[in-house]
Protein backbone atom coordinates (compact mmCIF):
# COMPACT_ATOMS: atom_id res chain seq x y z
CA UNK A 1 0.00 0.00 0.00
CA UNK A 2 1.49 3.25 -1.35
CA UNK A 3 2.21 6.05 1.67
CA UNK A 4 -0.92 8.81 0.42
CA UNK A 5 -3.18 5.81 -0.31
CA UNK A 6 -2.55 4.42 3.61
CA UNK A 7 -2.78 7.94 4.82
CA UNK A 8 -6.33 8.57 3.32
CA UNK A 9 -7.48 4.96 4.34
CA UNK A 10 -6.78 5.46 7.69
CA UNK A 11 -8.22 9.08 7.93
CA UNK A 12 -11.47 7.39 6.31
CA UNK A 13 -11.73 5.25 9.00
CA UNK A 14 -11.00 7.39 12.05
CA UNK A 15 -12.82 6.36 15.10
CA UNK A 16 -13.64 3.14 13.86
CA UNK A 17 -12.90 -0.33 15.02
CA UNK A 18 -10.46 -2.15 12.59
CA UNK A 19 -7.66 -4.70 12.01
CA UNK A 20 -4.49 -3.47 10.85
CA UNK A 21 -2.05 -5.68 8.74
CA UNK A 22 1.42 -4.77 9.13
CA UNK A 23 4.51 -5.71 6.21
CA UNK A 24 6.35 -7.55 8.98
CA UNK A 25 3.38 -9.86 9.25
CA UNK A 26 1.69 -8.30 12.47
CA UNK A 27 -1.89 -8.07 12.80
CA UNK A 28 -3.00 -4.94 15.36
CA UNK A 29 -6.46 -4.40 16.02
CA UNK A 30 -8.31 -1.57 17.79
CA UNK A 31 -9.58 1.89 17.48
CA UNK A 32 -8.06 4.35 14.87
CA UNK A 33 -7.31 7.37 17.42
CA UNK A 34 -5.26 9.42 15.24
CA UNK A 35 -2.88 9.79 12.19
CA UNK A 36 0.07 12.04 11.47
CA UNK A 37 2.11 12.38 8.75
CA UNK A 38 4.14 9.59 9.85
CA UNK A 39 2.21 7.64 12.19
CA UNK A 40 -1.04 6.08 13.05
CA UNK A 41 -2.50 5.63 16.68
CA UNK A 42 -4.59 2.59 17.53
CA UNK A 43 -6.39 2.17 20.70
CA UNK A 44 -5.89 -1.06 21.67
CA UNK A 45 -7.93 -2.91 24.11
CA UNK A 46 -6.79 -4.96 26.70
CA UNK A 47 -8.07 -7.96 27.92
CA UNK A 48 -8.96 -9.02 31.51
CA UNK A 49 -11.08 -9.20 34.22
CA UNK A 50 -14.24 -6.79 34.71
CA UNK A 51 -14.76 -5.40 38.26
CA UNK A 52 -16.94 -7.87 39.30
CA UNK A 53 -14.85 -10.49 38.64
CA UNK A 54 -12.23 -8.71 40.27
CA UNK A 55 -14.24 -8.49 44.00
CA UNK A 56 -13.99 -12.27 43.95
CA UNK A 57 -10.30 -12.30 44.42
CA UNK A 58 -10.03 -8.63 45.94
CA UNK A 59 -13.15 -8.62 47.97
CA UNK A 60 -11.79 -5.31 50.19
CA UNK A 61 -10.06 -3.20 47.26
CA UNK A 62 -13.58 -2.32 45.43
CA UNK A 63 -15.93 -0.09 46.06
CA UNK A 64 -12.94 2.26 46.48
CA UNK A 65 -13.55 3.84 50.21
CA UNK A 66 -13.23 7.88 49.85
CA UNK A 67 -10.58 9.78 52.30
CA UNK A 68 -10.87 13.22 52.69
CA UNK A 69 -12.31 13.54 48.97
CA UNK A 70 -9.87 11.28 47.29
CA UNK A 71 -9.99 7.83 46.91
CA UNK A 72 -7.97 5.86 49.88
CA UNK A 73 -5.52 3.07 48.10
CA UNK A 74 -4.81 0.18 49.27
CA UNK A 75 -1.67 -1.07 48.69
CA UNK A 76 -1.22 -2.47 45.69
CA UNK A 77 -4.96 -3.05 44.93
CA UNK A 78 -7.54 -0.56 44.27
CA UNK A 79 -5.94 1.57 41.78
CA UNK A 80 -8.01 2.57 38.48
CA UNK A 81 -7.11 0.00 35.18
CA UNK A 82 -6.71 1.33 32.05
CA UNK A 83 -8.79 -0.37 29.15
CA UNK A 84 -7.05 1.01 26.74
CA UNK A 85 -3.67 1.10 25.48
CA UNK A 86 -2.00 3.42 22.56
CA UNK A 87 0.14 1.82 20.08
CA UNK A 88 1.91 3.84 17.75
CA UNK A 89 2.37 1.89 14.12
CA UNK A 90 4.31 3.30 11.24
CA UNK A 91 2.12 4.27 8.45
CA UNK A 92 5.36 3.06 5.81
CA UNK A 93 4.68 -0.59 6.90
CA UNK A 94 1.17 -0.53 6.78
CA UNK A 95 -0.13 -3.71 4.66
CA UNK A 96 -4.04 -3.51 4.81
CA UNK A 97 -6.41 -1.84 7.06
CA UNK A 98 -10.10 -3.50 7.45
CA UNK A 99 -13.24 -2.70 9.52
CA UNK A 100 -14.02 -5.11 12.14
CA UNK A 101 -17.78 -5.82 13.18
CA UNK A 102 -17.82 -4.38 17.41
CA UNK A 103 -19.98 -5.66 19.55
């Protein structure tokens, strides 16, 4: 895929959930946040437990219990996860780019 034609692809699809095919034979797949002239930023989502599944093996870290306004950590537990994590893929080595259905 030519360098202009990847560029307007990826524009096209901003905000959308796709899977991205890399030259080096890496498949990426997650939300177009943005593209630059030289890069384009997924949204990947990470896999895991939800928080109720969490309370069965961290019964006291959730609800989070509020000190003086801001939430009182326990330590090591009870700290806000992140669903979400940027990755930053060269838009030279893009391959293909295709919409995935999201559920």
């Amino acid at each position: 895929m030519k360098y202009q034609e990847a560029h307007e692809i990826c524009i096209k699809h901003m905000f959308r959930y796709v899977s991205v095919t890399m030259t080096s034979g890496s498949v990426y797949d997650g939300i177009v946040e943005g593209v630059d002239d030289e890069n384009l930023y997924l949204a990947v989502p990470i896999g895991g437990m939800d928080q109720d599944q969490m309370r069965a093996f961290f019964p006291f870290a959730y609800p989070y219990p509020y000190f003086g306004g801001y939430p009182y950590l326990y330590p090591g537990f009870g700290f806000p996860r992140r669903r979400f994590v940027r990755q930053i893929l060269p838009l030279a080595g893009l391959l293909a780019l295709s919409l995935l259905p999201y559920y």
